[in-house]
PDB file of N, CA and C in Angstrom:
ATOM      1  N   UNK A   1      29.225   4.702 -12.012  1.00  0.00           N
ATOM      2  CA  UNK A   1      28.357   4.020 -11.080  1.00  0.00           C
ATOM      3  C   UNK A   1      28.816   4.179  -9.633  1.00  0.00           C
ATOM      4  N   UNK A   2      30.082   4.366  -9.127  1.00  0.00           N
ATOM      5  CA  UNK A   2      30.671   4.601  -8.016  1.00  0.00           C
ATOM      6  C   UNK A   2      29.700   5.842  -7.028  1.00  0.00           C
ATOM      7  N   UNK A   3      29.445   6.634  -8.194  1.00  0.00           N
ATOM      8  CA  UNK A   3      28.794   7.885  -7.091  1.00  0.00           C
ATOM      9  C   UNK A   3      27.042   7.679  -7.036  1.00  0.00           C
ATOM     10  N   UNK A   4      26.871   5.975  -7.419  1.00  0.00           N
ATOM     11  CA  UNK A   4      25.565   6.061  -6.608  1.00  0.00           C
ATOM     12  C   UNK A   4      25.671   5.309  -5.217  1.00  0.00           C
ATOM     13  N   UNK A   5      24.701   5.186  -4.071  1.00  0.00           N
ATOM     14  CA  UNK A   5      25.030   4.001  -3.265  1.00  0.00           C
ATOM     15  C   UNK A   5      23.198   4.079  -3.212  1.00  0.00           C
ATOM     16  N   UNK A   6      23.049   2.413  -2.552  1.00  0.00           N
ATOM     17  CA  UNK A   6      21.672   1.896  -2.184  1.00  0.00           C
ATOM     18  C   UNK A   6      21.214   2.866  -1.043  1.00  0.00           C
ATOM     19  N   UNK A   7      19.617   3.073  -1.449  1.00  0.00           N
ATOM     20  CA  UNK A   7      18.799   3.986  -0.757  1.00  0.00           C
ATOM     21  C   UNK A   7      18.938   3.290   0.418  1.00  0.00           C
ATOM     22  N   UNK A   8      18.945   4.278   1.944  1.00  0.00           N
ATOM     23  CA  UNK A   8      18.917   3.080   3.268  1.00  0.00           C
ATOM     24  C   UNK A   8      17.304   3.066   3.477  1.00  0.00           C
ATOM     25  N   UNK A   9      16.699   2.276   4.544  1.00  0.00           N
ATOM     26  CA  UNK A   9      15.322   2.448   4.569  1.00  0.00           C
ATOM     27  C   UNK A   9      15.529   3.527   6.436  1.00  0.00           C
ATOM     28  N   UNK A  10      14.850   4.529   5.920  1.00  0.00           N
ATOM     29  CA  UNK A  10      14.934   5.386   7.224  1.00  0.00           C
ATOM     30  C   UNK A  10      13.734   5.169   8.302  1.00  0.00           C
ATOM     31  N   UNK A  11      12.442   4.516   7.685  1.00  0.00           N
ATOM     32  CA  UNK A  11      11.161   4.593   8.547  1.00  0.00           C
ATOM     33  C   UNK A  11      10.653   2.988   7.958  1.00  0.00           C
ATOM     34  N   UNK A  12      10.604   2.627   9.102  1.00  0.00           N
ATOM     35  CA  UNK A  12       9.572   1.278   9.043  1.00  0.00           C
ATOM     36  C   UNK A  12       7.935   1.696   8.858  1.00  0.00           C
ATOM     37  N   UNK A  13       7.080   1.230   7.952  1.00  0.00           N
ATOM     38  CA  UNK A  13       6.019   1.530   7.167  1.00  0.00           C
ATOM     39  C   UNK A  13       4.937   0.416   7.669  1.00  0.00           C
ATOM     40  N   UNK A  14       3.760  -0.205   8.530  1.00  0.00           N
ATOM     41  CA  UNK A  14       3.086  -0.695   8.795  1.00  0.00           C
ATOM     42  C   UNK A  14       1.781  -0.909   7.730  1.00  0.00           C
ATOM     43  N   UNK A  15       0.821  -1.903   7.751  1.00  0.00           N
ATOM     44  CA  UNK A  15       0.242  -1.868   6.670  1.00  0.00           C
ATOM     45  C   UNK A  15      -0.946  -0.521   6.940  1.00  0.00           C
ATOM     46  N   UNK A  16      -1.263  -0.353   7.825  1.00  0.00           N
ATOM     47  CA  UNK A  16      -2.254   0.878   8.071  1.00  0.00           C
ATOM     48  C   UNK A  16      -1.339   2.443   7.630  1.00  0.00           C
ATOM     49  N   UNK A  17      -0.943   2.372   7.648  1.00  0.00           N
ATOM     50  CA  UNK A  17       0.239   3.649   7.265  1.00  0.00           C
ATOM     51  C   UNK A  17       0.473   3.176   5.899  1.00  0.00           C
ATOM     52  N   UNK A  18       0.391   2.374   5.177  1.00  0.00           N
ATOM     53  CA  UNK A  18       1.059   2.549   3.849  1.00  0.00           C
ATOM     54  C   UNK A  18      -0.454   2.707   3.020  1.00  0.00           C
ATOM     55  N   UNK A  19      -1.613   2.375   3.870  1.00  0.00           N
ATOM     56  CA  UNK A  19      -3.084   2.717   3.282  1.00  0.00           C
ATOM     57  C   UNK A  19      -3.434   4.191   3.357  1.00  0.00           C
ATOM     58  N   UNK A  20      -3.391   4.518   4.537  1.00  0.00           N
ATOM     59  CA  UNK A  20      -3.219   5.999   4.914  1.00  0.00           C
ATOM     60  C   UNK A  20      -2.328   7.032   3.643  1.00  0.00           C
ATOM     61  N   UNK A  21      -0.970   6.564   3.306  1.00  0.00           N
ATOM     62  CA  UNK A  21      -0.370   6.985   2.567  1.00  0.00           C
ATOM     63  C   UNK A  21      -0.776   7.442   1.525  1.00  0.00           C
ATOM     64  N   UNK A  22      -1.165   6.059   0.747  1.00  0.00           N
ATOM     65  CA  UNK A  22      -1.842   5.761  -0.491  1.00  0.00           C
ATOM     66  C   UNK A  22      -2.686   6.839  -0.867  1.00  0.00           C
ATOM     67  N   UNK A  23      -3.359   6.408   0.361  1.00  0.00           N
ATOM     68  CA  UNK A  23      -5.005   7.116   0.087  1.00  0.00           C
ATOM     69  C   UNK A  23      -4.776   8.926   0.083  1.00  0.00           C
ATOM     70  N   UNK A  24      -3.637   9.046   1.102  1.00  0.00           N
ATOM     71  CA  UNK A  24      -3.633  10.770   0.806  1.00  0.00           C
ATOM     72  C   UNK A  24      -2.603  11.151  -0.460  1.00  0.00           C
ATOM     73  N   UNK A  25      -1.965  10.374  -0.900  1.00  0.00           N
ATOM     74  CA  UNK A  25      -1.388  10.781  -2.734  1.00  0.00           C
ATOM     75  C   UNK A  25      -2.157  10.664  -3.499  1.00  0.00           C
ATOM     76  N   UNK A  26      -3.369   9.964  -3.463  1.00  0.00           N
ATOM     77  CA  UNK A  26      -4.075   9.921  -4.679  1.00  0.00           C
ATOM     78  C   UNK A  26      -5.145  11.101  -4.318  1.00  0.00           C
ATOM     79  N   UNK A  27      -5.265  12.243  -3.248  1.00  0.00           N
ATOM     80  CA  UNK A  27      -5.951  13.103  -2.977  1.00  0.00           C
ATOM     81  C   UNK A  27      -7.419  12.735  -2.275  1.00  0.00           C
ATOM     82  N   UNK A  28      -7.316  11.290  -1.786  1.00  0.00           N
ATOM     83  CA  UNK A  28      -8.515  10.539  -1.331  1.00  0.00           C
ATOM     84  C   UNK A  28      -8.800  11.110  -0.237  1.00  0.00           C
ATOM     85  N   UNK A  29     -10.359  11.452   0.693  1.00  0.00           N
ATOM     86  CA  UNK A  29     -10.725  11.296   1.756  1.00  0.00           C
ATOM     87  C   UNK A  29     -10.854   9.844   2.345  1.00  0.00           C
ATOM     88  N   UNK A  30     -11.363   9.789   3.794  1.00  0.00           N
ATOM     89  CA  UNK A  30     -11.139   8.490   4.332  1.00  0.00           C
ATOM     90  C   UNK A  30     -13.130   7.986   3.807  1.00  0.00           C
ATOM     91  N   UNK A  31     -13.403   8.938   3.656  1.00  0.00           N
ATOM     92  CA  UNK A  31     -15.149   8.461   3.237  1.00  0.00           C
ATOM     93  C   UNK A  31     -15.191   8.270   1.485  1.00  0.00           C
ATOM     94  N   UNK A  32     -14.422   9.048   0.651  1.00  0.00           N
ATOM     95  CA  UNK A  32     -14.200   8.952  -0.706  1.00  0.00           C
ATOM     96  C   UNK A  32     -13.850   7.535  -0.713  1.00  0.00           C
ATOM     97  N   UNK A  33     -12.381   6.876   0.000  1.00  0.00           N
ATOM     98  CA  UNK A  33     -11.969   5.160  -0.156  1.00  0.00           C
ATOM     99  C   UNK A  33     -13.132   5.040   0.210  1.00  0.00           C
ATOM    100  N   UNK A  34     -13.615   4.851   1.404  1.00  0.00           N
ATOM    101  CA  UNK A  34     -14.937   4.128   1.805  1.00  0.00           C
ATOM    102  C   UNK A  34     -15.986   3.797   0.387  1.00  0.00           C
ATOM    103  N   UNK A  35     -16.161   4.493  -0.006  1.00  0.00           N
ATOM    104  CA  UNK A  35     -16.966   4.823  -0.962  1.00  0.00           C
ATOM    105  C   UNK A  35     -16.439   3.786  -2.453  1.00  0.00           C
ATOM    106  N   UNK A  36     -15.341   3.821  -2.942  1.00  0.00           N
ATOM    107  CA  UNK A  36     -14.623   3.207  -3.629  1.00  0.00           C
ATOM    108  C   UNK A  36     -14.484   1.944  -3.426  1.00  0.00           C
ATOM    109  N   UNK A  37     -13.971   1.823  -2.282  1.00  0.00           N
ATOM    110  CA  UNK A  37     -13.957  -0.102  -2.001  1.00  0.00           C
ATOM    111  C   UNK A  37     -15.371  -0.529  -1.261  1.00  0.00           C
ATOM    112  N   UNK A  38     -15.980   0.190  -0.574  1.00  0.00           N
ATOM    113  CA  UNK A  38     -17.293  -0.954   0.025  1.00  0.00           C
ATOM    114  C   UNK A  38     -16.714  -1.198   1.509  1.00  0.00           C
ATOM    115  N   UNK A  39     -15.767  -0.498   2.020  1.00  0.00           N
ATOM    116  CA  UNK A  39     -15.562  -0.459   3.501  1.00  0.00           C
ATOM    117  C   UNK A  39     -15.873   0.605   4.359  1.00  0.00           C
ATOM    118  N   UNK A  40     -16.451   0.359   5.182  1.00  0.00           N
ATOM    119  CA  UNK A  40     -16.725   1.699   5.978  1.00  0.00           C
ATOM    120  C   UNK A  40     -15.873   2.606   6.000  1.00  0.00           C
ATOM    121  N   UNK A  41     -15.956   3.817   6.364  1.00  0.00           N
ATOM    122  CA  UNK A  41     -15.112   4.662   6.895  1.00  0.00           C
ATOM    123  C   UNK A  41     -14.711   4.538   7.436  1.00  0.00           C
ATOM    124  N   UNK A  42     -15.382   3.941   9.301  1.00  0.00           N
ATOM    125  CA  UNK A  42     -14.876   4.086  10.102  1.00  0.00           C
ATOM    126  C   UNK A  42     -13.936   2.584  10.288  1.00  0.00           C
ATOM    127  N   UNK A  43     -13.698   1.503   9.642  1.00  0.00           N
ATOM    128  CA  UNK A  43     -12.843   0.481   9.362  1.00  0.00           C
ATOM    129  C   UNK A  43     -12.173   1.038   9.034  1.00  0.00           C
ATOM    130  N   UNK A  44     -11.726   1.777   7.923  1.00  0.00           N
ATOM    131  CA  UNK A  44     -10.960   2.372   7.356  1.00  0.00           C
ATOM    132  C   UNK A  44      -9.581   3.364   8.051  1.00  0.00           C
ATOM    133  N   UNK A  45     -10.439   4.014   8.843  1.00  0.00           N
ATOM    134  CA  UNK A  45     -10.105   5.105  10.347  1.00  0.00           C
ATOM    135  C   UNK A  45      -9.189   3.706  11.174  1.00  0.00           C
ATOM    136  N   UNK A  46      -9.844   2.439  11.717  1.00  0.00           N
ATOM    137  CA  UNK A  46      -8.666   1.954  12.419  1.00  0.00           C
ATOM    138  C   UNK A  46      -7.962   0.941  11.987  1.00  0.00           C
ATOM    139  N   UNK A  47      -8.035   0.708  10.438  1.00  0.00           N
ATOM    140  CA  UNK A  47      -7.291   0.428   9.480  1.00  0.00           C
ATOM    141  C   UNK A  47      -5.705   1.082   9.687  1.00  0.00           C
ATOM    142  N   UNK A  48      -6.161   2.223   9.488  1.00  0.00           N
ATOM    143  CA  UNK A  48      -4.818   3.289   9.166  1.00  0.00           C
ATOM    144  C   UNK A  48      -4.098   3.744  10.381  1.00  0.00           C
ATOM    145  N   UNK A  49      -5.108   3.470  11.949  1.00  0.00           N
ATOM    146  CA  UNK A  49      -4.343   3.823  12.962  1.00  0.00           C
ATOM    147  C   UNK A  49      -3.979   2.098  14.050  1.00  0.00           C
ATOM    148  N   UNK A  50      -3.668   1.342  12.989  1.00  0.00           N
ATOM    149  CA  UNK A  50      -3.860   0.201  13.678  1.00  0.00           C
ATOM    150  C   UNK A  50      -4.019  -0.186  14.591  1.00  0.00           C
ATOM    151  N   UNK A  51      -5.364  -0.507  14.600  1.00  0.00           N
ATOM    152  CA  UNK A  51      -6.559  -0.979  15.563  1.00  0.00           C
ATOM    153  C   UNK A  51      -7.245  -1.987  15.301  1.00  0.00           C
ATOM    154  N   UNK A  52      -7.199  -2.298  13.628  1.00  0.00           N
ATOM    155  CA  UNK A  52      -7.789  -3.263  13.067  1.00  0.00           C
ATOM    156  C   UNK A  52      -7.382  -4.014  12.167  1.00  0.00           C
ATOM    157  N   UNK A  53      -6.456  -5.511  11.850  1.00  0.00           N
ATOM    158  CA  UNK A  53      -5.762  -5.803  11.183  1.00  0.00           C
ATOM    159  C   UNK A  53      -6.314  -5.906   9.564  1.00  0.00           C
ATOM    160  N   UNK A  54      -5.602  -5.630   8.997  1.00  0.00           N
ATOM    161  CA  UNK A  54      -6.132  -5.037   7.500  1.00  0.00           C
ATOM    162  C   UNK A  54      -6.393  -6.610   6.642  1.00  0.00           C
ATOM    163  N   UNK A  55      -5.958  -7.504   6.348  1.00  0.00           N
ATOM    164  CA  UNK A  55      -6.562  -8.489   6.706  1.00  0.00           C
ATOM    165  C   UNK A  55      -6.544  -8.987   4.743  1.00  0.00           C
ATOM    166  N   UNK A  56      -6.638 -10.227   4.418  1.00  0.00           N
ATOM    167  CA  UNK A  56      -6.383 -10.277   2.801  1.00  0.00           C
ATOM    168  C   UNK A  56      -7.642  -9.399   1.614  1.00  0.00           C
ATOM    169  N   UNK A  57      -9.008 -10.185   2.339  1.00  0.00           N
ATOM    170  CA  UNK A  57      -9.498  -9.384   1.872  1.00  0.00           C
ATOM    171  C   UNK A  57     -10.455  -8.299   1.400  1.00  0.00           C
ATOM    172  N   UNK A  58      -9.789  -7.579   2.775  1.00  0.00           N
ATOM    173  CA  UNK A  58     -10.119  -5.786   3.191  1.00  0.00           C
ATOM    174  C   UNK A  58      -8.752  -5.638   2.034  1.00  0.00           C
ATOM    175  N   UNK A  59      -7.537  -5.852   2.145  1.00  0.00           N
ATOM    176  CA  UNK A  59      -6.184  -5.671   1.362  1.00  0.00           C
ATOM    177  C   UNK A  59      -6.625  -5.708   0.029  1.00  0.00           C
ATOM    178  N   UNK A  60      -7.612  -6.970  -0.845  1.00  0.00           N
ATOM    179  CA  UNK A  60      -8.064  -6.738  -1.939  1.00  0.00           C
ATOM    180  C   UNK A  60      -8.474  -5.717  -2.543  1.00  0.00           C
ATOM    181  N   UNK A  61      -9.774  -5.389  -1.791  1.00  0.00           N
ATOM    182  CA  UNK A  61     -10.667  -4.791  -1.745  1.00  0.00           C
ATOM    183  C   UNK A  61     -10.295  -2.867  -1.825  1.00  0.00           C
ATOM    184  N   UNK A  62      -9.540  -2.731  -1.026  1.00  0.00           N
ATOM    185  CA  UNK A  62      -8.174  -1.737  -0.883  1.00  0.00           C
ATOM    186  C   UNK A  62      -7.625  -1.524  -1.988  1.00  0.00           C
ATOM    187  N   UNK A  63      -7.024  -2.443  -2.405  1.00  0.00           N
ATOM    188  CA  UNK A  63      -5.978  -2.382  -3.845  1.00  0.00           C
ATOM    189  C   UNK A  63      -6.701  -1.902  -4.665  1.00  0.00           C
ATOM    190  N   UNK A  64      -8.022  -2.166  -4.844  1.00  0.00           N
ATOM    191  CA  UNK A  64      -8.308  -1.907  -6.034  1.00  0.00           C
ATOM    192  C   UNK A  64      -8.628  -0.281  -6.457  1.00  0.00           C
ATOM    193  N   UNK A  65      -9.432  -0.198  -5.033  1.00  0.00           N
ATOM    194  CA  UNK A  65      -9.940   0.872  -4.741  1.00  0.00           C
ATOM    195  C   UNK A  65      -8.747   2.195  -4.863  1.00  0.00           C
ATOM    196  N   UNK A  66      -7.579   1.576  -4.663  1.00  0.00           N
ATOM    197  CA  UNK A  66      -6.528   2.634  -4.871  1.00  0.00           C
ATOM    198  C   UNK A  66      -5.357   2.393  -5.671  1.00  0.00           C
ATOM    199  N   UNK A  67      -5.868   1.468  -6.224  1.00  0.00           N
ATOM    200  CA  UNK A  67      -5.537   1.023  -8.062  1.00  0.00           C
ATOM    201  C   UNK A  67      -3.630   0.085  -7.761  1.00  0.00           C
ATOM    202  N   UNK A  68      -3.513  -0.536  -7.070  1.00  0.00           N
ATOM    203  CA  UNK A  68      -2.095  -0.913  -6.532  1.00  0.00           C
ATOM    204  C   UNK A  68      -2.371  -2.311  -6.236  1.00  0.00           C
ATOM    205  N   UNK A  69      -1.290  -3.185  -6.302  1.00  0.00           N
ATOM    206  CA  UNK A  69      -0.902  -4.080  -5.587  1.00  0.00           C
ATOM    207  C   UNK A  69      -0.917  -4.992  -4.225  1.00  0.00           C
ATOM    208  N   UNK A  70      -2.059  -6.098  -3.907  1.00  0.00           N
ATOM    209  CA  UNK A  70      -2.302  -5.794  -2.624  1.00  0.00           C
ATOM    210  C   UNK A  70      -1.121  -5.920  -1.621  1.00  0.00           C
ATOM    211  N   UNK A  71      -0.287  -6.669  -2.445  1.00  0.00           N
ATOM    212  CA  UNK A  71       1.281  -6.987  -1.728  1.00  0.00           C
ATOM    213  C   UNK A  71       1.876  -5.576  -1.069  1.00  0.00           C
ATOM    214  N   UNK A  72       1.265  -4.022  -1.438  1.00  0.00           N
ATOM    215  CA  UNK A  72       1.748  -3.108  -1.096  1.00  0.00           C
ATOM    216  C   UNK A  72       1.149  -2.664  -0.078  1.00  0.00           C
ATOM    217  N   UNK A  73       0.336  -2.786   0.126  1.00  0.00           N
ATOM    218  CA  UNK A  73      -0.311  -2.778   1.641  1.00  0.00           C
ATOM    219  C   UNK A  73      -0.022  -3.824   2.368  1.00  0.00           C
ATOM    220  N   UNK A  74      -0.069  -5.518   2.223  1.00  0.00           N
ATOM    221  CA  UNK A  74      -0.130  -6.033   2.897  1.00  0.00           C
ATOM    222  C   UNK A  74       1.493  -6.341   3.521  1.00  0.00           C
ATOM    223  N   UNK A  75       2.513  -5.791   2.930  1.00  0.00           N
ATOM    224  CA  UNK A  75       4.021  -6.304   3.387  1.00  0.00           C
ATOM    225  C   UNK A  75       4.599  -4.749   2.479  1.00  0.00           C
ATOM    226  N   UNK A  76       4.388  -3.656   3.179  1.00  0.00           N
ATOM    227  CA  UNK A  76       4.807  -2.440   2.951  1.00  0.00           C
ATOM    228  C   UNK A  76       6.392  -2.734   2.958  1.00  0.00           C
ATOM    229  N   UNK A  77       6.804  -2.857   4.124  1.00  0.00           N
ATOM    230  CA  UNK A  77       8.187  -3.169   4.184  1.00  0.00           C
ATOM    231  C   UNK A  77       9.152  -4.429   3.808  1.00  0.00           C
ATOM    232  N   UNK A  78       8.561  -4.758   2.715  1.00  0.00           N
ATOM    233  CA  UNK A  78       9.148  -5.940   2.282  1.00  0.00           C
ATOM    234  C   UNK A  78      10.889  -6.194   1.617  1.00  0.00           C
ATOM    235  N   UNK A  79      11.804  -6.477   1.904  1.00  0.00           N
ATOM    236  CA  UNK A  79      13.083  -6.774   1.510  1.00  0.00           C
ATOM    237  C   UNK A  79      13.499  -7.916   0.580  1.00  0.00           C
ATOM    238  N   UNK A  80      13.229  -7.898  -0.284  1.00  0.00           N
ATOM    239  CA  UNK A  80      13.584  -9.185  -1.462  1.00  0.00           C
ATOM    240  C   UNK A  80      15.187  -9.620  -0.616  1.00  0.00           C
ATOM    241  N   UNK A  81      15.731  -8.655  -0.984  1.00  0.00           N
ATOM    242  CA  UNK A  81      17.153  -9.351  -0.628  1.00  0.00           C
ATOM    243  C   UNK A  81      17.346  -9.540   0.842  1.00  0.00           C
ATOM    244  N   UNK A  82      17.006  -9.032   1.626  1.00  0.00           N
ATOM    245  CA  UNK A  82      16.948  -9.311   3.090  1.00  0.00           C
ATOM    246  C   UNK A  82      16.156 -10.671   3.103  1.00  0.00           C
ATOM    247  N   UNK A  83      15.106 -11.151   2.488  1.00  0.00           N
ATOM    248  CA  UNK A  83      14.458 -12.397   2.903  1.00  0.00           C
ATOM    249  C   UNK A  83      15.228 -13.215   2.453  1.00  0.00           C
ATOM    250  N   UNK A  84      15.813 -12.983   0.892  1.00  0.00           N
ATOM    251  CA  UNK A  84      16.917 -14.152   0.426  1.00  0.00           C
ATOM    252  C   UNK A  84      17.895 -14.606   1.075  1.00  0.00           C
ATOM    253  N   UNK A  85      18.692 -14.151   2.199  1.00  0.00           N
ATOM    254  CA  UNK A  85      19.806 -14.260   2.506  1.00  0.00           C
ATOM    255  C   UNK A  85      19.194 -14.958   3.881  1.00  0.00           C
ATOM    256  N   UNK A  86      17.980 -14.964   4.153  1.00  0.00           N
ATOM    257  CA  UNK A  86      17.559 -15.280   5.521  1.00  0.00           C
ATOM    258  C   UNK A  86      17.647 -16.939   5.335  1.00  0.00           C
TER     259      UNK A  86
END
């Protein structure tokens, strides 16, 4: 076990960027999500370049549409153990 150590976090992840993400691993266009959840495109567009706060539930609505957790969009960068110790 010695020759593993904890991953560091190199990039802070915003919730429009972790939608953006999402949406381009699962091979999605930004009009395909549209299409999937019932949000415009162009919400979608300043969703991902935050312009428009993504919000609980646009985040629902999201999740589903890209089959995940809304907790993963809505607190991308979340630290279990960093909040515990807070």
């Amino acid at each position: 076990m010695s020759d593993y150590r904890r991953a560091e976090r190199l990039v802070e992840v915003s919730p429009g960027e972790s939608v953006r993400v999402l949406r381009e691993l699962q091979g999605l266009s930004q009009n395909q999500l549209a299409a999937l959840s019932g949000i415009p495109q162009s919400t979608i567009s300043a969703i991902e370049h935050d312009r428009v706060r993504l919000g609980v539930e646009r985040a629902k609505q999201l999740a589903r549409a890209l089959k995940c957790h809304p907790a993963v969009l809505v607190f991308p960068g979340w630290d279990l153990e960093q909040e515990s110790a807070a």
